[in-house]
C-alpha atoms as a PDB file:
ATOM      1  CA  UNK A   1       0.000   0.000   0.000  1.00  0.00           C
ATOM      2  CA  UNK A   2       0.841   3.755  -0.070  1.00  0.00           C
ATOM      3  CA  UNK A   3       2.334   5.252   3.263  1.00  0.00           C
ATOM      4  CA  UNK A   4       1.709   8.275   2.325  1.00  0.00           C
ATOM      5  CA  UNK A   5      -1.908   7.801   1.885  1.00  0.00           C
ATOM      6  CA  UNK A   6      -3.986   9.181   4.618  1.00  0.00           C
ATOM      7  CA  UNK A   7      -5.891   6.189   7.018  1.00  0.00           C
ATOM      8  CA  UNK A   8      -8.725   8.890   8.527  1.00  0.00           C
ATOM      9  CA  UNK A   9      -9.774  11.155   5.906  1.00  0.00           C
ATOM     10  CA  UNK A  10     -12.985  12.160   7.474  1.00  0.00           C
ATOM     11  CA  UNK A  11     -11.922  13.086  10.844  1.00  0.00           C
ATOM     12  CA  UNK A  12      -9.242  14.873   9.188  1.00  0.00           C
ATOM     13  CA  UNK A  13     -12.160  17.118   7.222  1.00  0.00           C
ATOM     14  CA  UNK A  14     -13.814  17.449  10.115  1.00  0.00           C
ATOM     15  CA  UNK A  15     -11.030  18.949  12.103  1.00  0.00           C
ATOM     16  CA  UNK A  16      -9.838  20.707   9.165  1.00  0.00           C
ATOM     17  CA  UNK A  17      -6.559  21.469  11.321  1.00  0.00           C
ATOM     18  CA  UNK A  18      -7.716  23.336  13.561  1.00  0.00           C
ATOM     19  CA  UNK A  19      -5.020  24.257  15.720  1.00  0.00           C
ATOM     20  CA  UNK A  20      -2.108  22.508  14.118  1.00  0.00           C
ATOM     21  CA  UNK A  21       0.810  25.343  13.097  1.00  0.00           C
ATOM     22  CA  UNK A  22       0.710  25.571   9.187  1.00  0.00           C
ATOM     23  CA  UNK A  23       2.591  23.285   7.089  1.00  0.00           C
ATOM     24  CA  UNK A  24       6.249  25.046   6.412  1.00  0.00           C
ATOM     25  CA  UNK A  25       5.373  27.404   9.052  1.00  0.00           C
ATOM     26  CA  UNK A  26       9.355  28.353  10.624  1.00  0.00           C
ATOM     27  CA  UNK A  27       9.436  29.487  14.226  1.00  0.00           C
ATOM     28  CA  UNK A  28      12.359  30.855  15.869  1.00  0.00           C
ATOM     29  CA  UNK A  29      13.547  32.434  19.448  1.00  0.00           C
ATOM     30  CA  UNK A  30      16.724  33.560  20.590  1.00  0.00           C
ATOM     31  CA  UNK A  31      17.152  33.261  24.639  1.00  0.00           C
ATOM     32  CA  UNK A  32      19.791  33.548  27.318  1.00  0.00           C
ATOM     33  CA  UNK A  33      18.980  30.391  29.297  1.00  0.00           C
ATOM     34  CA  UNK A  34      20.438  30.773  32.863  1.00  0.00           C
ATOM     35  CA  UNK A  35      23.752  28.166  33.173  1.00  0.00           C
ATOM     36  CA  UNK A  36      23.614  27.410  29.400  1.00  0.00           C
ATOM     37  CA  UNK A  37      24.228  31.104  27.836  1.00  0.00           C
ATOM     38  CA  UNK A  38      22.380  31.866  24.695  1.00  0.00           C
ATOM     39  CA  UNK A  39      20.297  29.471  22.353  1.00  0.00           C
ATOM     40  CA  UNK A  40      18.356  29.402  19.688  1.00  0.00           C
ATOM     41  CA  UNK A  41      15.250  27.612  19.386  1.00  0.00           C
ATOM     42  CA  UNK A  42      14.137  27.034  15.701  1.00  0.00           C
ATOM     43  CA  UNK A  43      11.379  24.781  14.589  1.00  0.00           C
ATOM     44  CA  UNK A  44       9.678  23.931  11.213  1.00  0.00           C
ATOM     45  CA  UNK A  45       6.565  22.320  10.427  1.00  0.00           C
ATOM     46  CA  UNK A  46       7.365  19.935   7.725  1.00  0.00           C
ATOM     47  CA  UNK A  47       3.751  18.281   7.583  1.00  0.00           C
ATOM     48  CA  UNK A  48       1.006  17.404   9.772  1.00  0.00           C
ATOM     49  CA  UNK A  49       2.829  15.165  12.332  1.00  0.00           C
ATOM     50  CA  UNK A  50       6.302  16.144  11.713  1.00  0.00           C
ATOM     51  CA  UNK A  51       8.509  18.357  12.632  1.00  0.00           C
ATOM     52  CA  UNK A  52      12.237  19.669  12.732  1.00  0.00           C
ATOM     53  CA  UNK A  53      13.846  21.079  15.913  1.00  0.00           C
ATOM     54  CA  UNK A  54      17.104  22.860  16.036  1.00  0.00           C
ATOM     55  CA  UNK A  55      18.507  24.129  19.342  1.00  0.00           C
ATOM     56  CA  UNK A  56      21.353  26.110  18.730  1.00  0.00           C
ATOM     57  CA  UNK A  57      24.168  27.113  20.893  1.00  0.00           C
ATOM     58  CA  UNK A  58      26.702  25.662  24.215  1.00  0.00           C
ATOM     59  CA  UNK A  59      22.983  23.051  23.704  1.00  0.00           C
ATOM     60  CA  UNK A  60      23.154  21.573  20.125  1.00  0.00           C
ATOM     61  CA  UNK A  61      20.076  19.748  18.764  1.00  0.00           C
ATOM     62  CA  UNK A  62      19.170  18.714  15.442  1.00  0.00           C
ATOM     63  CA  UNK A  63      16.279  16.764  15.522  1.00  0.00           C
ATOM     64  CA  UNK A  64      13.090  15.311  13.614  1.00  0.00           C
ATOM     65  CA  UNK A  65      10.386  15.054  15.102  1.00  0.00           C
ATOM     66  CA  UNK A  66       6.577  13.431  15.840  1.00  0.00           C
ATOM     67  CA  UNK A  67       4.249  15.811  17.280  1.00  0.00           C
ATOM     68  CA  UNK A  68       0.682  15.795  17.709  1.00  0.00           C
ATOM     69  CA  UNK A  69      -1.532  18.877  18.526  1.00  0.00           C
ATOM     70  CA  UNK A  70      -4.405  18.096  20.865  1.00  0.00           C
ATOM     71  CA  UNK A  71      -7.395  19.502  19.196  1.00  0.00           C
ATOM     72  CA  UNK A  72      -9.091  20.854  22.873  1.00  0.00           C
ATOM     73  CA  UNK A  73      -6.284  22.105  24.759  1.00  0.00           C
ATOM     74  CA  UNK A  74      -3.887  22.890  22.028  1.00  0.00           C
ATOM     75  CA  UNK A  75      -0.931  20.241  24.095  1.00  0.00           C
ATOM     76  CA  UNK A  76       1.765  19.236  22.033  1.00  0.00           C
ATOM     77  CA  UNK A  77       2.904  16.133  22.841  1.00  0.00           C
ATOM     78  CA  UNK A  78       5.927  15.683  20.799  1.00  0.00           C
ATOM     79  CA  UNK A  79       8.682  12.543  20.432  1.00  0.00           C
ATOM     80  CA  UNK A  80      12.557  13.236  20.658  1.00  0.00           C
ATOM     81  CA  UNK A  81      14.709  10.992  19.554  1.00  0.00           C
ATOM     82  CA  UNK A  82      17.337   8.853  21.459  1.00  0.00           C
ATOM     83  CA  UNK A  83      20.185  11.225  20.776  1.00  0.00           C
ATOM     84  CA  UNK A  84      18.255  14.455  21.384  1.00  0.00           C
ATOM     85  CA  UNK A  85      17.556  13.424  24.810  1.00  0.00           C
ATOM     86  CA  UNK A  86      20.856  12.603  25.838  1.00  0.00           C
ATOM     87  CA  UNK A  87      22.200  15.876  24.666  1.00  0.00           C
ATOM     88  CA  UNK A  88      19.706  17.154  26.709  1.00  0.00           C
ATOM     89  CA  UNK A  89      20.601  15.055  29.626  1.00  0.00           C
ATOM     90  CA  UNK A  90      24.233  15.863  29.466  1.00  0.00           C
ATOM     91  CA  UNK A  91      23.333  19.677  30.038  1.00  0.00           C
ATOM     92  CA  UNK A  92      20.713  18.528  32.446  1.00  0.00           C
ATOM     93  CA  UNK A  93      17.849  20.113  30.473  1.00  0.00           C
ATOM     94  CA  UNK A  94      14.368  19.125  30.072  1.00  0.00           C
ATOM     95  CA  UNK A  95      11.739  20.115  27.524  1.00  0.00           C
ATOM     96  CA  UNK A  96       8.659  19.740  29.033  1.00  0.00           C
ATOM     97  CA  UNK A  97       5.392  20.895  28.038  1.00  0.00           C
ATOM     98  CA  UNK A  98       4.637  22.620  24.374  1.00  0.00           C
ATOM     99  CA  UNK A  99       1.738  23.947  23.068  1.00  0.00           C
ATOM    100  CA  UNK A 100       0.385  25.641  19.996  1.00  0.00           C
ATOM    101  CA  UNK A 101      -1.870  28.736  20.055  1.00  0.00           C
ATOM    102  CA  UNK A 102      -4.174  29.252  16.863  1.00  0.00           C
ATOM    103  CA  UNK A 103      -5.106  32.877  17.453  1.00  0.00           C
ATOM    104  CA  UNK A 104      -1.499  34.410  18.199  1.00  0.00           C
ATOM    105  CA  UNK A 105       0.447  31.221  15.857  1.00  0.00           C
ATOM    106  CA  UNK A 106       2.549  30.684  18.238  1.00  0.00           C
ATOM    107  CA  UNK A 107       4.127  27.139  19.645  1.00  0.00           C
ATOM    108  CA  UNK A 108       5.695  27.570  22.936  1.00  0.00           C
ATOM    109  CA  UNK A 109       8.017  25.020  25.179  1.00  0.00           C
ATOM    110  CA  UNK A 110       8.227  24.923  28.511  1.00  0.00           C
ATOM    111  CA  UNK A 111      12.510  24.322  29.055  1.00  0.00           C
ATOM    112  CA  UNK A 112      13.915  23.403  32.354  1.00  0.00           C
ATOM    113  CA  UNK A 113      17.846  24.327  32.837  1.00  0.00           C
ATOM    114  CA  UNK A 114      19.845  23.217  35.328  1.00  0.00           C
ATOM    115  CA  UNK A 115      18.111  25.365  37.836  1.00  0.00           C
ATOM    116  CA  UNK A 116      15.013  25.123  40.040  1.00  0.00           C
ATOM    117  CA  UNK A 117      13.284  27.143  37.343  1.00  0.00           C
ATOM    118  CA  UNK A 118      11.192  26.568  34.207  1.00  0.00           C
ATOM    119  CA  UNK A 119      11.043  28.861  31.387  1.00  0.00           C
ATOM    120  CA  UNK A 120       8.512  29.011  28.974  1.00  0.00           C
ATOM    121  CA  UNK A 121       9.578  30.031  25.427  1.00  0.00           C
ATOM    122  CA  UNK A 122       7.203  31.294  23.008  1.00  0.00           C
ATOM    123  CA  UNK A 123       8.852  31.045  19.324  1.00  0.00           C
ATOM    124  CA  UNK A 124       7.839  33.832  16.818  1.00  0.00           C
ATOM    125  CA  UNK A 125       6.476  33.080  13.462  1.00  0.00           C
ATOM    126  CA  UNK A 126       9.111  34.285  10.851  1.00  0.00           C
ATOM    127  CA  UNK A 127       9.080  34.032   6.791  1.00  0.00           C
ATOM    128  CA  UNK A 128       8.513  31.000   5.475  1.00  0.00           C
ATOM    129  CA  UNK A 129      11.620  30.387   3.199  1.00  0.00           C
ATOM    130  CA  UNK A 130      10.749  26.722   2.032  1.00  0.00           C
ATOM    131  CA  UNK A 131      14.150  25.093   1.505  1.00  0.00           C
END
Protein backbone atom coordinates (compact mmCIF):
# COMPACT_ATOMS: atom_id res chain seq x y z
CA UNK A 1 0.00 0.00 0.00
CA UNK A 2 0.84 3.76 -0.07
CA UNK A 3 2.33 5.25 3.26
CA UNK A 4 1.71 8.27 2.33
CA UNK A 5 -1.91 7.80 1.89
CA UNK A 6 -3.99 9.18 4.62
CA UNK A 7 -5.89 6.19 7.02
CA UNK A 8 -8.73 8.89 8.53
CA UNK A 9 -9.77 11.16 5.91
CA UNK A 10 -12.98 12.16 7.47
CA UNK A 11 -11.92 13.09 10.84
CA UNK A 12 -9.24 14.87 9.19
CA UNK A 13 -12.16 17.12 7.22
CA UNK A 14 -13.81 17.45 10.12
CA UNK A 15 -11.03 18.95 12.10
CA UNK A 16 -9.84 20.71 9.17
CA UNK A 17 -6.56 21.47 11.32
CA UNK A 18 -7.72 23.34 13.56
CA UNK A 19 -5.02 24.26 15.72
CA UNK A 20 -2.11 22.51 14.12
CA UNK A 21 0.81 25.34 13.10
CA UNK A 22 0.71 25.57 9.19
CA UNK A 23 2.59 23.29 7.09
CA UNK A 24 6.25 25.05 6.41
CA UNK A 25 5.37 27.40 9.05
CA UNK A 26 9.35 28.35 10.62
CA UNK A 27 9.44 29.49 14.23
CA UNK A 28 12.36 30.86 15.87
CA UNK A 29 13.55 32.43 19.45
CA UNK A 30 16.72 33.56 20.59
CA UNK A 31 17.15 33.26 24.64
CA UNK A 32 19.79 33.55 27.32
CA UNK A 33 18.98 30.39 29.30
CA UNK A 34 20.44 30.77 32.86
CA UNK A 35 23.75 28.17 33.17
CA UNK A 36 23.61 27.41 29.40
CA UNK A 37 24.23 31.10 27.84
CA UNK A 38 22.38 31.87 24.69
CA UNK A 39 20.30 29.47 22.35
CA UNK A 40 18.36 29.40 19.69
CA UNK A 41 15.25 27.61 19.39
CA UNK A 42 14.14 27.03 15.70
CA UNK A 43 11.38 24.78 14.59
CA UNK A 44 9.68 23.93 11.21
CA UNK A 45 6.56 22.32 10.43
CA UNK A 46 7.36 19.93 7.73
CA UNK A 47 3.75 18.28 7.58
CA UNK A 48 1.01 17.40 9.77
CA UNK A 49 2.83 15.16 12.33
CA UNK A 50 6.30 16.14 11.71
CA UNK A 51 8.51 18.36 12.63
CA UNK A 52 12.24 19.67 12.73
CA UNK A 53 13.85 21.08 15.91
CA UNK A 54 17.10 22.86 16.04
CA UNK A 55 18.51 24.13 19.34
CA UNK A 56 21.35 26.11 18.73
CA UNK A 57 24.17 27.11 20.89
CA UNK A 58 26.70 25.66 24.22
CA UNK A 59 22.98 23.05 23.70
CA UNK A 60 23.15 21.57 20.13
CA UNK A 61 20.08 19.75 18.76
CA UNK A 62 19.17 18.71 15.44
CA UNK A 63 16.28 16.76 15.52
CA UNK A 64 13.09 15.31 13.61
CA UNK A 65 10.39 15.05 15.10
CA UNK A 66 6.58 13.43 15.84
CA UNK A 67 4.25 15.81 17.28
CA UNK A 68 0.68 15.79 17.71
CA UNK A 69 -1.53 18.88 18.53
CA UNK A 70 -4.40 18.10 20.86
CA UNK A 71 -7.40 19.50 19.20
CA UNK A 72 -9.09 20.85 22.87
CA UNK A 73 -6.28 22.11 24.76
CA UNK A 74 -3.89 22.89 22.03
CA UNK A 75 -0.93 20.24 24.10
CA UNK A 76 1.76 19.24 22.03
CA UNK A 77 2.90 16.13 22.84
CA UNK A 78 5.93 15.68 20.80
CA UNK A 79 8.68 12.54 20.43
CA UNK A 80 12.56 13.24 20.66
CA UNK A 81 14.71 10.99 19.55
CA UNK A 82 17.34 8.85 21.46
CA UNK A 83 20.18 11.22 20.78
CA UNK A 84 18.25 14.45 21.38
CA UNK A 85 17.56 13.42 24.81
CA UNK A 86 20.86 12.60 25.84
CA UNK A 87 22.20 15.88 24.67
CA UNK A 88 19.71 17.15 26.71
CA UNK A 89 20.60 15.06 29.63
CA UNK A 90 24.23 15.86 29.47
CA UNK A 91 23.33 19.68 30.04
CA UNK A 92 20.71 18.53 32.45
CA UNK A 93 17.85 20.11 30.47
CA UNK A 94 14.37 19.12 30.07
CA UNK A 95 11.74 20.11 27.52
CA UNK A 96 8.66 19.74 29.03
CA UNK A 97 5.39 20.90 28.04
CA UNK A 98 4.64 22.62 24.37
CA UNK A 99 1.74 23.95 23.07
CA UNK A 100 0.39 25.64 20.00
CA UNK A 101 -1.87 28.74 20.06
CA UNK A 102 -4.17 29.25 16.86
CA UNK A 103 -5.11 32.88 17.45
CA UNK A 104 -1.50 34.41 18.20
CA UNK A 105 0.45 31.22 15.86
CA UNK A 106 2.55 30.68 18.24
CA UNK A 107 4.13 27.14 19.65
CA UNK A 108 5.70 27.57 22.94
CA UNK A 109 8.02 25.02 25.18
CA UNK A 110 8.23 24.92 28.51
CA UNK A 111 12.51 24.32 29.05
CA UNK A 112 13.91 23.40 32.35
CA UNK A 113 17.85 24.33 32.84
CA UNK A 114 19.85 23.22 35.33
CA UNK A 115 18.11 25.37 37.84
CA UNK A 116 15.01 25.12 40.04
CA UNK A 117 13.28 27.14 37.34
CA UNK A 118 11.19 26.57 34.21
CA UNK A 119 11.04 28.86 31.39
CA UNK A 120 8.51 29.01 28.97
CA UNK A 121 9.58 30.03 25.43
CA UNK A 122 7.20 31.29 23.01
CA UNK A 123 8.85 31.04 19.32
CA UNK A 124 7.84 33.83 16.82
CA UNK A 125 6.48 33.08 13.46
CA UNK A 126 9.11 34.28 10.85
CA UNK A 127 9.08 34.03 6.79
CA UNK A 128 8.51 31.00 5.47
CA UNK A 129 11.62 30.39 3.20
CA UNK A 130 10.75 26.72 2.03
CA UNK A 131 14.15 25.09 1.51
Amino acid sequence: GNPGAPTNTNIMHQQHRLRAPPINAFYELSIRIPVIGKQIFQLRILNENVAELIIDGMLQVNDVIAYRVDQQSGDLSFNLSEETQGILKKFRTRLGKASYCSETDTPSIVVSPPLPTNINLKLERKHDHIM
